[in-house]
Protein backbone atom coordinates (compact mmCIF):
# COMPACT_ATOMS: atom_id res chain seq x y z
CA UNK A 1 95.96 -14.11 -192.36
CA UNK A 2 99.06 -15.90 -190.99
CA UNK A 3 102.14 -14.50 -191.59
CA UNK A 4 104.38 -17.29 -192.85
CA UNK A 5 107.36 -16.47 -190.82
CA UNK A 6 105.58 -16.99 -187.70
CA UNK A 7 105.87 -20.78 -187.58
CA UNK A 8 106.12 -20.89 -183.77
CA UNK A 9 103.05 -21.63 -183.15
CA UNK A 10 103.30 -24.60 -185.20
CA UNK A 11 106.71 -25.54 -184.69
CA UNK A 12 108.29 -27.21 -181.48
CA UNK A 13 111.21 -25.33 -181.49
CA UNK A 14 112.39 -26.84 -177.64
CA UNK A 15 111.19 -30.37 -178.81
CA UNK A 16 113.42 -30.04 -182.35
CA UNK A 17 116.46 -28.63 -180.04
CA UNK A 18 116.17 -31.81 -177.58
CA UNK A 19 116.10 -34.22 -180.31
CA UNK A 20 118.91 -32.74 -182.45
CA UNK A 21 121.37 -32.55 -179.08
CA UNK A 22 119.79 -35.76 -178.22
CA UNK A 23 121.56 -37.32 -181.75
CA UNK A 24 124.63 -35.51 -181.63
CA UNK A 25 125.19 -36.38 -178.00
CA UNK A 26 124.98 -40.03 -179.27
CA UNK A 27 127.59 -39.26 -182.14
CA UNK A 28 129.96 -38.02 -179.55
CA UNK A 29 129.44 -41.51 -177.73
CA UNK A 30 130.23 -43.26 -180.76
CA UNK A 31 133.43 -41.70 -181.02
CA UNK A 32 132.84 -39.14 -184.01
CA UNK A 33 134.49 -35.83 -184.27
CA UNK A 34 132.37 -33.27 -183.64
CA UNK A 35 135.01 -30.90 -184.48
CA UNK A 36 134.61 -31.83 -187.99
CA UNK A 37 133.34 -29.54 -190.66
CA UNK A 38 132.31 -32.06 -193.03
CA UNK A 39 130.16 -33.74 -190.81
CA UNK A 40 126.48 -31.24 -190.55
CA UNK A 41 124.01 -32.71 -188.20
CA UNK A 42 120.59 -31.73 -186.90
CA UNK A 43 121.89 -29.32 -184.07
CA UNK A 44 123.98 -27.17 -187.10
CA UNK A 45 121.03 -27.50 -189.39
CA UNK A 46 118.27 -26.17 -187.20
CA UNK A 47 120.38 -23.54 -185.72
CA UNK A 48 120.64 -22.02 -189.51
CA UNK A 49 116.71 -22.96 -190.23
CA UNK A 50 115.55 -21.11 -186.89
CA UNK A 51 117.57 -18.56 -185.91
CA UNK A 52 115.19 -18.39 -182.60
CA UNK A 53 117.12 -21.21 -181.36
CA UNK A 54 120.61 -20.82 -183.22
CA UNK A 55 122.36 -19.50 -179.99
CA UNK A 56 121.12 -22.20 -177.56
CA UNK A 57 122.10 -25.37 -180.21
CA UNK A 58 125.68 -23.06 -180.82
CA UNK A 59 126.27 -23.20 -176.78
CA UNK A 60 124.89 -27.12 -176.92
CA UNK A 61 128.09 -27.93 -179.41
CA UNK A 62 130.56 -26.13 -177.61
CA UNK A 63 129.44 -27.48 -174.68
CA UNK A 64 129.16 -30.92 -176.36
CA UNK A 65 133.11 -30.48 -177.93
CA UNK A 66 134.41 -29.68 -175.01
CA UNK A 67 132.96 -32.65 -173.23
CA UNK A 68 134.42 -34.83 -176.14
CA UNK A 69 138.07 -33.48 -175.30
CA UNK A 70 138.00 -34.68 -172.22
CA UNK A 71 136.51 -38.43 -173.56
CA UNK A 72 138.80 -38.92 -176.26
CA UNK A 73 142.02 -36.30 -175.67
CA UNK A 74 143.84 -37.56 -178.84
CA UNK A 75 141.69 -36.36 -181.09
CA UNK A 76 142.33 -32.96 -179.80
CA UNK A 77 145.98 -33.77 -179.79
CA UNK A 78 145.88 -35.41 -183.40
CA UNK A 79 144.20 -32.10 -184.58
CA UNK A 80 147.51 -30.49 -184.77
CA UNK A 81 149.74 -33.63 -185.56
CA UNK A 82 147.60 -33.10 -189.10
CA UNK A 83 147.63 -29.80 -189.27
CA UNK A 84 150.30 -28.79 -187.95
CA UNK A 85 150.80 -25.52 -189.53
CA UNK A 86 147.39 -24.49 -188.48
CA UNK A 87 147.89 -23.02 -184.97
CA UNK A 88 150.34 -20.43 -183.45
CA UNK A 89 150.56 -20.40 -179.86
């Protein structure tokens, strides 16, 4: 019998990773936010569906958000022009 929370033999888990970095990697090109809560793409969705994987596509969007601060830097200045009584320093 197969026990039905052993999908990894079916499931590419590295292939499903490469692809969902693959589209949020072209979001960041295109200028979105990744910062932005409202906005739930592949990489968030599969690290909640497979939690085998959840820590790699979590490093992949920090990784990726970072990277995107230093493309566009005034959308991590105009983070706290907006919200400006959201940070202490």
């Amino acid at each position: 019998m197969i026990d039905k929370d052993d999908y990894s033999k079916f499931v590419d888990l590295d292939g499903i990773f490469n692809l969902a970095l693959e589209e949020r990697q072209e979001l960041l090109e295109l200028g979105y936010d990744l910062r932005d809560n409202s906005c739930i793409t592949s990489l968030e969705w599969y690290a909640g569906k497979y939690p085998e994987i959840a820590e790699r596509c979590n490093k992949a969007l920090s990784e990726l958000i970072e990277k995107q601060s230093t493309m566009f830097p005034e959308l991590t200045i105009n983070v706290y022009d907006r919200y400006p009584g959201s940070h202490s320093f």
